[in-house]
C-alpha atoms as a PDB file:
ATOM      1  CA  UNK A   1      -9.650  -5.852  -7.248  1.00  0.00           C
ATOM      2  CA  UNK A   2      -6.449  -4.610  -7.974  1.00  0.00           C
ATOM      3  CA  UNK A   3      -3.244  -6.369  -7.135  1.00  0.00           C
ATOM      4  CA  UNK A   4      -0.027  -4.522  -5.720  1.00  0.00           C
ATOM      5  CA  UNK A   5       3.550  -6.260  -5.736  1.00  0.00           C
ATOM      6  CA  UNK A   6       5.174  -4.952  -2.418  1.00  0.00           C
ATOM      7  CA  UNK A   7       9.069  -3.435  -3.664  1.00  0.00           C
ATOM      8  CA  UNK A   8      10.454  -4.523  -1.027  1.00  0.00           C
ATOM      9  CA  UNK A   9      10.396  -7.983  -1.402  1.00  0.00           C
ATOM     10  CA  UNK A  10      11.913  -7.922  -4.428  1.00  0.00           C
ATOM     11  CA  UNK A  11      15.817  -8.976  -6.199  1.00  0.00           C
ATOM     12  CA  UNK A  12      16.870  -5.762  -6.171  1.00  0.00           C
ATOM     13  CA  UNK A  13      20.438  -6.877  -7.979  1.00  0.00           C
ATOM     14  CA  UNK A  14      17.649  -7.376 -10.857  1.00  0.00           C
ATOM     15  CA  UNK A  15      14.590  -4.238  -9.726  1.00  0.00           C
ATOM     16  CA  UNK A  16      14.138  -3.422 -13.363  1.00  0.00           C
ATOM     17  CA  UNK A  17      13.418  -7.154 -14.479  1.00  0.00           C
ATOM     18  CA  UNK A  18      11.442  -8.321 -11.649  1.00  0.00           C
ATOM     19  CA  UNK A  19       9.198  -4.836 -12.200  1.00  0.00           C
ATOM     20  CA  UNK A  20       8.805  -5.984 -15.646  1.00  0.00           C
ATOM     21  CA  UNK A  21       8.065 -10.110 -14.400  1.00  0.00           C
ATOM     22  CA  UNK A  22       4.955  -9.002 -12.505  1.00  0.00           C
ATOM     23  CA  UNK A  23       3.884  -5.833 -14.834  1.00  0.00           C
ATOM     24  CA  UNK A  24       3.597  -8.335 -17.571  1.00  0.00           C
ATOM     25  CA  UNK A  25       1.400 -10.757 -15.739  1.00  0.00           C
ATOM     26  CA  UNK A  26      -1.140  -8.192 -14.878  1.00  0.00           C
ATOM     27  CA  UNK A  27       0.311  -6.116 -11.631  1.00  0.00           C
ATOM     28  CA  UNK A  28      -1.967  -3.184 -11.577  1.00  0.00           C
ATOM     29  CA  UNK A  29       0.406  -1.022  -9.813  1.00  0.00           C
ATOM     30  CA  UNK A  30       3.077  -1.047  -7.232  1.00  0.00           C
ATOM     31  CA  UNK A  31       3.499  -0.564  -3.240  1.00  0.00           C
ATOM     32  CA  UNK A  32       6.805   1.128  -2.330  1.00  0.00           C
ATOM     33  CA  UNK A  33       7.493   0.403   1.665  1.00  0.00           C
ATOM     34  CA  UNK A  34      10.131   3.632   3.096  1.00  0.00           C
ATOM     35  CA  UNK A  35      10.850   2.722   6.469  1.00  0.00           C
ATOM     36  CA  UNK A  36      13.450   5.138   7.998  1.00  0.00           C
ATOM     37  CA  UNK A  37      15.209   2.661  10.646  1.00  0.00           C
ATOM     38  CA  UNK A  38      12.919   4.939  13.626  1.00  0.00           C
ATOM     39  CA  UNK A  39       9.157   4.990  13.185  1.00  0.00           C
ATOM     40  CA  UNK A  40       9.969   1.040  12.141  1.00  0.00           C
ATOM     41  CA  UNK A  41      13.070  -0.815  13.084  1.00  0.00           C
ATOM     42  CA  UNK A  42      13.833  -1.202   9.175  1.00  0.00           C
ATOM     43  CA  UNK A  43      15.829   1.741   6.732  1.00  0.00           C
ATOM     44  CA  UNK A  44      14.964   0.393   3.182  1.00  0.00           C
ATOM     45  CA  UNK A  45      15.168   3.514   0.661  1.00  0.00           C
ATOM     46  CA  UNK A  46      14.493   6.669  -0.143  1.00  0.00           C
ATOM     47  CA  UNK A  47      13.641   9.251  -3.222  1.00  0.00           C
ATOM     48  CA  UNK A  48      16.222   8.338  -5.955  1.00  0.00           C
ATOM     49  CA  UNK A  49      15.158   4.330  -5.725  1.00  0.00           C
ATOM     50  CA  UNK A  50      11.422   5.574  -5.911  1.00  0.00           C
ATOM     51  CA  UNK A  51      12.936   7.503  -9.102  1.00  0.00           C
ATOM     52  CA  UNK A  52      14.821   4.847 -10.572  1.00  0.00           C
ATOM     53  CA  UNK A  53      11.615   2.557 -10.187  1.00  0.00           C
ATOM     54  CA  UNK A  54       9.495   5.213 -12.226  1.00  0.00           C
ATOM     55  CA  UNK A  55      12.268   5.044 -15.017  1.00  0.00           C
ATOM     56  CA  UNK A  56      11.261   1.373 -14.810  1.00  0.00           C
ATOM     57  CA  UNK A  57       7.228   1.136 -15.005  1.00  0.00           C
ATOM     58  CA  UNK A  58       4.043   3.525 -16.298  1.00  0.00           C
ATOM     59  CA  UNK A  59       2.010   1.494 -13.380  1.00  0.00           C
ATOM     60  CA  UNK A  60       0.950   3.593 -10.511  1.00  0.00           C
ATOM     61  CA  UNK A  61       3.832   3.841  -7.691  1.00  0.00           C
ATOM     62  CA  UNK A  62       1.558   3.965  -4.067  1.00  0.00           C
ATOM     63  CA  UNK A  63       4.804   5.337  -1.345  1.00  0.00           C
ATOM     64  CA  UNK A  64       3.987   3.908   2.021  1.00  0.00           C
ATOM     65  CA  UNK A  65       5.899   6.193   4.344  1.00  0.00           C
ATOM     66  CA  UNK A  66       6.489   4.432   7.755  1.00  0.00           C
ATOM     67  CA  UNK A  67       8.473   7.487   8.803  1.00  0.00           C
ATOM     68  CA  UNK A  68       9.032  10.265  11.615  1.00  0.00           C
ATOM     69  CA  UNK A  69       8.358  13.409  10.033  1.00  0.00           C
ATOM     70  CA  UNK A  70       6.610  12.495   6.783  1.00  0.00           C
ATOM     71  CA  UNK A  71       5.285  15.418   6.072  1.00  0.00           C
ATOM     72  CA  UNK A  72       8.944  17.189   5.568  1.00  0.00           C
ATOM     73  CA  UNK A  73       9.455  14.496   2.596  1.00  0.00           C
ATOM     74  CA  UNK A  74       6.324  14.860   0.743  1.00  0.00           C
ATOM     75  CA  UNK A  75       7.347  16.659  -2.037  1.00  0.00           C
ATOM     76  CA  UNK A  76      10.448  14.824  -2.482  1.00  0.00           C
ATOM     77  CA  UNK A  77       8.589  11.618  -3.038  1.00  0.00           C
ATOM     78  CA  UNK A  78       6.088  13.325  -5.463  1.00  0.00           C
ATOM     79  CA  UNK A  79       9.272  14.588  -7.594  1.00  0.00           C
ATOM     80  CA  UNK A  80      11.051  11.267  -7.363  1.00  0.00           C
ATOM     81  CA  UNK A  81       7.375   9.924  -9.220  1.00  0.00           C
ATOM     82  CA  UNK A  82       5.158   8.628  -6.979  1.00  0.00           C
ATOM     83  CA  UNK A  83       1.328   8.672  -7.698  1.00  0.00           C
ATOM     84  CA  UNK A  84       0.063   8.265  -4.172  1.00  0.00           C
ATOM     85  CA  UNK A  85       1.879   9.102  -0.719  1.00  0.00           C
ATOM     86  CA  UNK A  86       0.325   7.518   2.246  1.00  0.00           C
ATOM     87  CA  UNK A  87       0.988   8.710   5.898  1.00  0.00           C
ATOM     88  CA  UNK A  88       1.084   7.190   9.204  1.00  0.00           C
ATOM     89  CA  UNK A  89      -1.596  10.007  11.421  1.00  0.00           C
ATOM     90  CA  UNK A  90       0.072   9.587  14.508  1.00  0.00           C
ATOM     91  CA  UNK A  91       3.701  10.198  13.216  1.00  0.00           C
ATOM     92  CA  UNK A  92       2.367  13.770  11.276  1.00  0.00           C
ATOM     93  CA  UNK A  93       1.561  16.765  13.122  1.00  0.00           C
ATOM     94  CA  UNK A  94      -0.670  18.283  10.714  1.00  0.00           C
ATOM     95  CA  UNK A  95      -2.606  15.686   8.617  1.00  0.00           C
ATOM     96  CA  UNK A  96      -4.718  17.857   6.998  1.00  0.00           C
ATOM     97  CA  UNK A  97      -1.815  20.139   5.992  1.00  0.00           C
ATOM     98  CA  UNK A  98      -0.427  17.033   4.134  1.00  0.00           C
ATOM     99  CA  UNK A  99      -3.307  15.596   2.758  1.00  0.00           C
ATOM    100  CA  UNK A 100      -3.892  19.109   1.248  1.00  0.00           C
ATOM    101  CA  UNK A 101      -0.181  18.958   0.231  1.00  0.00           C
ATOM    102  CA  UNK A 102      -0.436  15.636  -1.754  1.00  0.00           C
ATOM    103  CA  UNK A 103      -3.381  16.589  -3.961  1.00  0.00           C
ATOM    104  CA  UNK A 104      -2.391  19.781  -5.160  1.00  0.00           C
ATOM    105  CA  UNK A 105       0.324  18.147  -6.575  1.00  0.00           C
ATOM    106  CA  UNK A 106      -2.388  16.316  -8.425  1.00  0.00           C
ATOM    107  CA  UNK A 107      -1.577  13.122  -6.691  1.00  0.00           C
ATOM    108  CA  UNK A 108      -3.116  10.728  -4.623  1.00  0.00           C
ATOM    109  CA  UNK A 109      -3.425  11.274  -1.107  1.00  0.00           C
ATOM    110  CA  UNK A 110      -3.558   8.190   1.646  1.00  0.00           C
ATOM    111  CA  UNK A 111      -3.167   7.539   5.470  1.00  0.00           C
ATOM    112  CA  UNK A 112      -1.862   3.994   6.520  1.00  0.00           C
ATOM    113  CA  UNK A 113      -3.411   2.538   9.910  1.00  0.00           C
ATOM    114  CA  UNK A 114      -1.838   0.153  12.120  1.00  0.00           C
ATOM    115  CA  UNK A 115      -3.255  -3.098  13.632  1.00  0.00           C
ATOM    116  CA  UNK A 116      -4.471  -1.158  16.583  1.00  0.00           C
ATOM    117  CA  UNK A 117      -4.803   2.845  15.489  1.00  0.00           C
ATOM    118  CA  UNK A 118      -8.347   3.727  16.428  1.00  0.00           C
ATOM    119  CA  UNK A 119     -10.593   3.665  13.577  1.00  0.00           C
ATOM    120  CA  UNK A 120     -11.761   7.368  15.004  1.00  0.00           C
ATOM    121  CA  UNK A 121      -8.748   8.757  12.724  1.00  0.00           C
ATOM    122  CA  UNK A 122     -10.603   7.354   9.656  1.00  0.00           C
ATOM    123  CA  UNK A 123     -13.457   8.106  10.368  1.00  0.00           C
ATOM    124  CA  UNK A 124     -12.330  11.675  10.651  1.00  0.00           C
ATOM    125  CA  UNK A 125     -10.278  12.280   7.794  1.00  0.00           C
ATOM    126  CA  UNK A 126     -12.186  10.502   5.167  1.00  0.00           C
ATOM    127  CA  UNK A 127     -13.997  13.019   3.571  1.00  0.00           C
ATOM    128  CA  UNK A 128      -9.917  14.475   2.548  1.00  0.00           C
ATOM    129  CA  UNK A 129      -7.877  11.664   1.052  1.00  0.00           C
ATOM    130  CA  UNK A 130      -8.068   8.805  -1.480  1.00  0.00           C
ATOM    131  CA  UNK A 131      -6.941   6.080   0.154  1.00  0.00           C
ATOM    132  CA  UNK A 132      -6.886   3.919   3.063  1.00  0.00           C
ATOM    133  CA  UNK A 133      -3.827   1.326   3.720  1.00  0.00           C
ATOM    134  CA  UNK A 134      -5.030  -1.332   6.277  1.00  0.00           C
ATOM    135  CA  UNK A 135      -1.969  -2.914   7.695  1.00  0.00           C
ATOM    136  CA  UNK A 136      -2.897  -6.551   8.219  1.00  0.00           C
ATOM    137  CA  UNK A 137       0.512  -7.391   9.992  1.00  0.00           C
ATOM    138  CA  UNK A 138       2.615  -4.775  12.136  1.00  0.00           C
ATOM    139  CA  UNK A 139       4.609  -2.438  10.135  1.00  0.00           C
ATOM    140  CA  UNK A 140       8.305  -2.767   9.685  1.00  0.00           C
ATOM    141  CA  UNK A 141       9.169  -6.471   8.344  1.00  0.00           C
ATOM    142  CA  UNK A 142       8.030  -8.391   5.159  1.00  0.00           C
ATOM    143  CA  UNK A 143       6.841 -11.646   5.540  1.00  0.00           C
ATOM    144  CA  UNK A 144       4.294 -11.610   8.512  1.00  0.00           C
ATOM    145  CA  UNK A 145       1.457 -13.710   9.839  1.00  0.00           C
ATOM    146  CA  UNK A 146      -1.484 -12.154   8.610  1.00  0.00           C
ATOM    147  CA  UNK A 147      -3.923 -10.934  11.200  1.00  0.00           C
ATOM    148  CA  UNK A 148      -6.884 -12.078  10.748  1.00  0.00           C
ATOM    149  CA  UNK A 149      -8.915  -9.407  12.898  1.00  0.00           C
ATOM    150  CA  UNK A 150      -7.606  -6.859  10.052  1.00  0.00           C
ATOM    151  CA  UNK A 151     -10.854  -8.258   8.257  1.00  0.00           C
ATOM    152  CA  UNK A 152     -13.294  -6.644  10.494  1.00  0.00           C
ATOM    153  CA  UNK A 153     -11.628  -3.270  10.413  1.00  0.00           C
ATOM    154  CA  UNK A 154     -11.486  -3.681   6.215  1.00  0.00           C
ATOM    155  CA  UNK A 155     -15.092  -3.874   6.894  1.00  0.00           C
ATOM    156  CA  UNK A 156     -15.778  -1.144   9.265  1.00  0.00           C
ATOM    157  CA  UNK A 157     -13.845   1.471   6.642  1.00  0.00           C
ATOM    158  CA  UNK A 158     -16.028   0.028   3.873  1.00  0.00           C
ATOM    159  CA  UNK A 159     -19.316   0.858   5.956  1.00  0.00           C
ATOM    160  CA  UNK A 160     -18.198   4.026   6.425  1.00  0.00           C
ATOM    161  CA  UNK A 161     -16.690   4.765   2.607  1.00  0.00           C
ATOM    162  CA  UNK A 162     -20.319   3.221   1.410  1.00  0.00           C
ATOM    163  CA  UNK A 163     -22.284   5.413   3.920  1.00  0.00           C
ATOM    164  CA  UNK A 164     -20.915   8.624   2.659  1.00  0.00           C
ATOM    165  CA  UNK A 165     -20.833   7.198  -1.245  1.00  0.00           C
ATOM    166  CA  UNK A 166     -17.149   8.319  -1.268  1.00  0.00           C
ATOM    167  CA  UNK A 167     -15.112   7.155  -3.943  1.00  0.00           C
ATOM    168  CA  UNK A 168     -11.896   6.045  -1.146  1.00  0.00           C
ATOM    169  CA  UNK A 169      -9.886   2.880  -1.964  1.00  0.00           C
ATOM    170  CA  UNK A 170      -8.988   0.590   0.366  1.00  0.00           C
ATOM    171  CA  UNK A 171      -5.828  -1.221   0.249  1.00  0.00           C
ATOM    172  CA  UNK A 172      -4.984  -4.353   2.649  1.00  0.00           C
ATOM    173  CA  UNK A 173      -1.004  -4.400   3.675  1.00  0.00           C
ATOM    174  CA  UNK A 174       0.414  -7.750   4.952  1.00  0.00           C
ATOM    175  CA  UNK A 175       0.522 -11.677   4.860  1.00  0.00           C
ATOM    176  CA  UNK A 176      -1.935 -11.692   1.668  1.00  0.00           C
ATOM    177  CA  UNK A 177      -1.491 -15.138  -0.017  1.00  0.00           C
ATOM    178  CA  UNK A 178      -3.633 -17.344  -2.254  1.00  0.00           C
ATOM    179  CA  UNK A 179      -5.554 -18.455   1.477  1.00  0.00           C
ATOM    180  CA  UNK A 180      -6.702 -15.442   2.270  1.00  0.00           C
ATOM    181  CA  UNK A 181      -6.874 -12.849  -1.005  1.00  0.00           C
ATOM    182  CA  UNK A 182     -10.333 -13.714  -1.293  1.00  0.00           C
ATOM    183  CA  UNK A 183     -11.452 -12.752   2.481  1.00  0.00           C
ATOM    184  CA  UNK A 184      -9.673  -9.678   1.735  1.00  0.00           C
ATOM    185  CA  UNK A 185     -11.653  -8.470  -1.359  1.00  0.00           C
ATOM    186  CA  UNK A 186     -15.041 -10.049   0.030  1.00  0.00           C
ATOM    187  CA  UNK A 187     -14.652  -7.868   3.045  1.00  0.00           C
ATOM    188  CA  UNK A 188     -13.854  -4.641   1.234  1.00  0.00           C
ATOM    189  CA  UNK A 189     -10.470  -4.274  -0.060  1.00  0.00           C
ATOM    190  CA  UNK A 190     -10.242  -2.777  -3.224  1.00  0.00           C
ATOM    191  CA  UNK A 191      -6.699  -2.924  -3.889  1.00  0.00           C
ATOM    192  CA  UNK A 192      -4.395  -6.020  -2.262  1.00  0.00           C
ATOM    193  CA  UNK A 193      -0.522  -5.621  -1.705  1.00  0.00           C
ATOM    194  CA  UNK A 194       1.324  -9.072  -1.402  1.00  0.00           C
ATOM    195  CA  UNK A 195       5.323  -8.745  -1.501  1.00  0.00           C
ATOM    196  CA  UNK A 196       6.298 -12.100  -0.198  1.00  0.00           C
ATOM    197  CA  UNK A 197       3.783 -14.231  -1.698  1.00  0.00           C
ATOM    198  CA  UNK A 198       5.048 -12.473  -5.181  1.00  0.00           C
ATOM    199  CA  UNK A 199       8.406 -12.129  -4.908  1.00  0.00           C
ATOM    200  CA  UNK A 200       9.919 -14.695  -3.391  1.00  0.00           C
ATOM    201  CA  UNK A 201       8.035 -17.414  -5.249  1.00  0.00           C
ATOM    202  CA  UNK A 202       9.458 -19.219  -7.703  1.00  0.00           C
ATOM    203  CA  UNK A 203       7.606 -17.716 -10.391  1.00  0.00           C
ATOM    204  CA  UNK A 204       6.367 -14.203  -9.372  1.00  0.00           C
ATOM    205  CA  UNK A 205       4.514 -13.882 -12.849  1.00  0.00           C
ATOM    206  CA  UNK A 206       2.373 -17.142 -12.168  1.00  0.00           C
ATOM    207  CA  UNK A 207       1.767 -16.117  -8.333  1.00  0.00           C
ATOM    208  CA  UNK A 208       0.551 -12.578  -9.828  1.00  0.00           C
ATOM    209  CA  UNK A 209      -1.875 -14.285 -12.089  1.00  0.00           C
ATOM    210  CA  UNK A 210      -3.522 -16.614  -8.925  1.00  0.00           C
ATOM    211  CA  UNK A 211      -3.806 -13.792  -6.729  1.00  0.00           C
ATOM    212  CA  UNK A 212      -5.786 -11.786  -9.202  1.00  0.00           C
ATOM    213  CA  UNK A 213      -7.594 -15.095  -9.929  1.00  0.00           C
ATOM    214  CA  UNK A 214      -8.743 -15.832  -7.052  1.00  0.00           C
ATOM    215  CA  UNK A 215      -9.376 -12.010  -5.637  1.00  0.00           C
ATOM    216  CA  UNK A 216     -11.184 -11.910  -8.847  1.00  0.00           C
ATOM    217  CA  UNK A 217     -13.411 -15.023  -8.169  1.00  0.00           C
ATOM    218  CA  UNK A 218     -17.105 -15.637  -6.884  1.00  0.00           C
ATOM    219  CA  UNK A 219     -15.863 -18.580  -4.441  1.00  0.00           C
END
């Protein structure tokens, strides 16, 4: 299992320490949300905060882009330092263009799938990208209710990753916490984002530990 502090969530009067907070307790890389204010109701940030976070870590920077018209800021993203783009199929209008995109820059490439996005689009493009980002709440605000039925679609991708023996990650997206981190991993998830449950505890670096803990546990 590998734990991912959402950005977002964080002080950003004090990004560079709070990066630091969680890298230190064993963060294994970090989940950048861009929401452009039209695909989600949110506008959080754009390239030169992705660059200013690189300054700021070595970890792995995953750039979840819950925009219209990804595919025209793919490359800026990349150059700003991101290791791994992930795109929203139904907002794109030539996936497989992008994917290709992303990993001839030598990165990572990913497609994020809503609560209720057919798993078809999976099941179709998973021979092409890296990653898999299973939104567990509805995209656009931190701090959701986790959904619990996200569980059963964490396991349907796994079937399918396992059936082919492809080497895709999946990554669970919303409402993680210490009650449910474990039901996460057990049912497939190879790499867990939490952004609330980190960063707006009162000690981010001991929350980071338990998470990892207890993903990391046999029951």
């Amino acid at each position: 299992m590998k734990l991912a502090p959402s950005i977002l969530s964080a002080d950003f009067a004090r990004l560079a320490e709070e990066i630091a907070r969680v890298e230190a307790a064993g963060a294994h890389q970090f989940h950048l949300d861009v929401m452009d204010g039209r695909y989600v109701p949110n506008l959080t940030f754009g390239p030169p905060v992705v660059e200013a976070i690189r300054r700021s870590t070595s970890l792995p920077l995953d750039c979840h882009l819950m925009m219209e018209r990804a595919d025209s800021w793919i490359d800026a993203f990349l150059d700003a330092g991101a290791d791994g783009v992930a795109v929203h199929p139904e907002v794109v209008y030539h996936l497989n263009r992008v994917i290709s995109r992303v990993r001839e820059r030598g990165k990572k490439a990913g497609i994020a799938v809503n609560p209720t996005t057919p798993l078809v689009v999976v099941d179709e493009i998973l021979d092409e990208i890296d990653y898999v980002v299973v939104m567990s709440v509805n995209p656009g605000f931190g701090g959701q209710k986790f959904l619990p039925g996200s569980l059963a679609r964490v396991r349907k991708i796994a079937a399918l990753v396992q059936a082919r023996s492809l080497a895709v990650e999946i990554v669970i997206d919303g409402g993680i916490d210490a009650g449910n981190v474990r039901d996460a991993v057990t049912a497939g998830a190879h790499v867990v984002v939490a952004g609330s449950a980190v960063f707006k505890n009162a000690d981010p670096a001991a929350k980071v530990r338990e998470l990892i803990r207890l993903g990391e546990s046999d029951g």
